[in-house]
Structure formats: structure tokens, C-alpha cells
Protein backbone atom coordinates (compact mmCIF):
# COMPACT_ATOMS: atom_id res chain seq x y z
CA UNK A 1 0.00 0.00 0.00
CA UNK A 2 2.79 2.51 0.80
CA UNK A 3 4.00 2.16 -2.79
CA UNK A 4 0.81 3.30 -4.31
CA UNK A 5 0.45 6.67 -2.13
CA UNK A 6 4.50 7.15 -2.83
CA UNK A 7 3.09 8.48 -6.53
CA UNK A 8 0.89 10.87 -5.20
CA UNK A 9 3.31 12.18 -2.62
CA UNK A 10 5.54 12.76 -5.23
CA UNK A 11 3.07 14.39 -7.26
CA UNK A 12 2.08 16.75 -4.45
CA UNK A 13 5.64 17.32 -3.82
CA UNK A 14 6.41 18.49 -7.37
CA UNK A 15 3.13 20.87 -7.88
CA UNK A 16 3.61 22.57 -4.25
CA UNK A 17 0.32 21.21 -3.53
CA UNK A 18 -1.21 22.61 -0.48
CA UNK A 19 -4.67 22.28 0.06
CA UNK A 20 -6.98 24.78 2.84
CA UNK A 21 -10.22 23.43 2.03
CA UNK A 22 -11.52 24.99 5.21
CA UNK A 23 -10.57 27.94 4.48
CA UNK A 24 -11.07 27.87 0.39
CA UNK A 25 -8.04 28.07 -0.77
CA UNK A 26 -5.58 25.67 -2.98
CA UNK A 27 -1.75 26.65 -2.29
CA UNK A 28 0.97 26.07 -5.53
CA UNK A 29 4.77 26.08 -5.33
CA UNK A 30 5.43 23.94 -8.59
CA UNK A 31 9.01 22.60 -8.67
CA UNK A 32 8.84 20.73 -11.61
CA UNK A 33 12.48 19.65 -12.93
CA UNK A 34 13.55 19.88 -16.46
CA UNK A 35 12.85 16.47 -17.42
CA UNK A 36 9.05 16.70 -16.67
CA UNK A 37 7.93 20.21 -18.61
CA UNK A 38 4.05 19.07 -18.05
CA UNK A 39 2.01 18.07 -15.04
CA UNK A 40 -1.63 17.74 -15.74
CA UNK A 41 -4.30 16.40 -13.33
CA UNK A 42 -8.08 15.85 -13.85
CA UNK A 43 -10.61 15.03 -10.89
CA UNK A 44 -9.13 15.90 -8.46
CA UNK A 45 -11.56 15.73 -5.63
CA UNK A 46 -10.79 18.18 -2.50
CA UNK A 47 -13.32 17.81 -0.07
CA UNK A 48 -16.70 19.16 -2.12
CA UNK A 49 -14.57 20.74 -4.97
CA UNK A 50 -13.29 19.03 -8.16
CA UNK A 51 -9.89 20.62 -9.18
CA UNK A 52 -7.90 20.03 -12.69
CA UNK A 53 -4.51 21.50 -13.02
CA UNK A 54 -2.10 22.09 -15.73
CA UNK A 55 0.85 23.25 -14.83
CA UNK A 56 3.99 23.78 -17.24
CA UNK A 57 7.88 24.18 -17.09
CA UNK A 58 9.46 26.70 -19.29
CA UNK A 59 12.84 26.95 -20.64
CA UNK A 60 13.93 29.25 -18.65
CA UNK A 61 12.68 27.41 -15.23
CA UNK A 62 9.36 29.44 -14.65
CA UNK A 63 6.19 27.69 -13.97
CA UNK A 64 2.61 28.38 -15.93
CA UNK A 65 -0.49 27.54 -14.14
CA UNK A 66 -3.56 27.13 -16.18
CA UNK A 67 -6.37 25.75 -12.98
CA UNK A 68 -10.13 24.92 -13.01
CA UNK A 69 -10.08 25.46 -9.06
CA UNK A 70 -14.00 25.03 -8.53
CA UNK A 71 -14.20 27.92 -6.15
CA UNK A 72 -11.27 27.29 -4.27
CA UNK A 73 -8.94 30.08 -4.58
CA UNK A 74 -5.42 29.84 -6.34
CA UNK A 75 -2.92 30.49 -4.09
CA UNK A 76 0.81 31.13 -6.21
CA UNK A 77 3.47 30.08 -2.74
CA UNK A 78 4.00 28.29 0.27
CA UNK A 79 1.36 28.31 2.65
CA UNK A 80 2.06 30.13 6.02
CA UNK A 81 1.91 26.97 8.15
CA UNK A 82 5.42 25.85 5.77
CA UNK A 83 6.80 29.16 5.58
CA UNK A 84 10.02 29.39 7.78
CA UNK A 85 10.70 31.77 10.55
CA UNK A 86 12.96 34.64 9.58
CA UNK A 87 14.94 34.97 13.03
């Protein structure tokens, strides 16, 4: 079983993925590396919302989101609970 949820951990990894259903929002910190310039998902259920994301790698390293986020808003960043304290 833990081999099966190691592909979505990865996944979630890669996109940033930080869901705050409870609060409505859908954080995104994509970190895709150069040999995977696409990462498209479809379905994704979160709670009551269904979420498809397309996010893309350019050349130059920068990320393109293209999101159906079904009323969840987009967040572009870490969320505050994974930000680090600037001492």
C-alpha cells in the first residue's frame, strides 16, 4: 500500500500542492524539474470541490499555471503553516 500513495506524494511534492479546504483556498509552489515540462491532473476531488490542473515548465525554469479550481482560490506560494521563521 505505501508504494501506491509514494506516486501521489511525489506528485504533491512536485506541484507545491497545499490544500486549505476549510478555508477555500488551494496553495501552488510547482518545482517541476527539467525532465518533466508538463504536469496535468483531472478530478481531483478536494473535499466538495473538483480541481484540474495544468501546470507547465518553461525553458527558462518558470512555472505556468492554467487551474479549473471550482471555487477554491489559487494560491501562487508556500502556505504560512510551511513558511520558515525569519529569526
Amino acid at each position: 500500500a505505501w508504494s501506491a500513495g509514494s506516486v501521489l506524494h511525489m506528485v504533491r511534492i512536485l506541484l507545491g500542492l497545499e490544500p486549505d479546504v476549510p478555508d477555500g483556498r488551494l496553495y501552488l509552489d510547482p518545482a517541476l524539474p527539467a525532465w518533466c515540462t508538463r504536469l496535468e491532473i483531472r478530478r481531483l476531488k478536494l473535499g466538495r470541490h473538483e480541481v484540474r490542473l495544468t501546470v507547465e515548465r518553461r525553458s527558462n525554469g518558470q512555472h505556468e499555471i492554467d487551474a479549473d479550481t471550482d471555487g477554491l482560490e489559487l494560491v501562487r506560494g508556500v502556505p504560512p503553516w510551511l513558511e520558515l521563521a525569519a529569526d
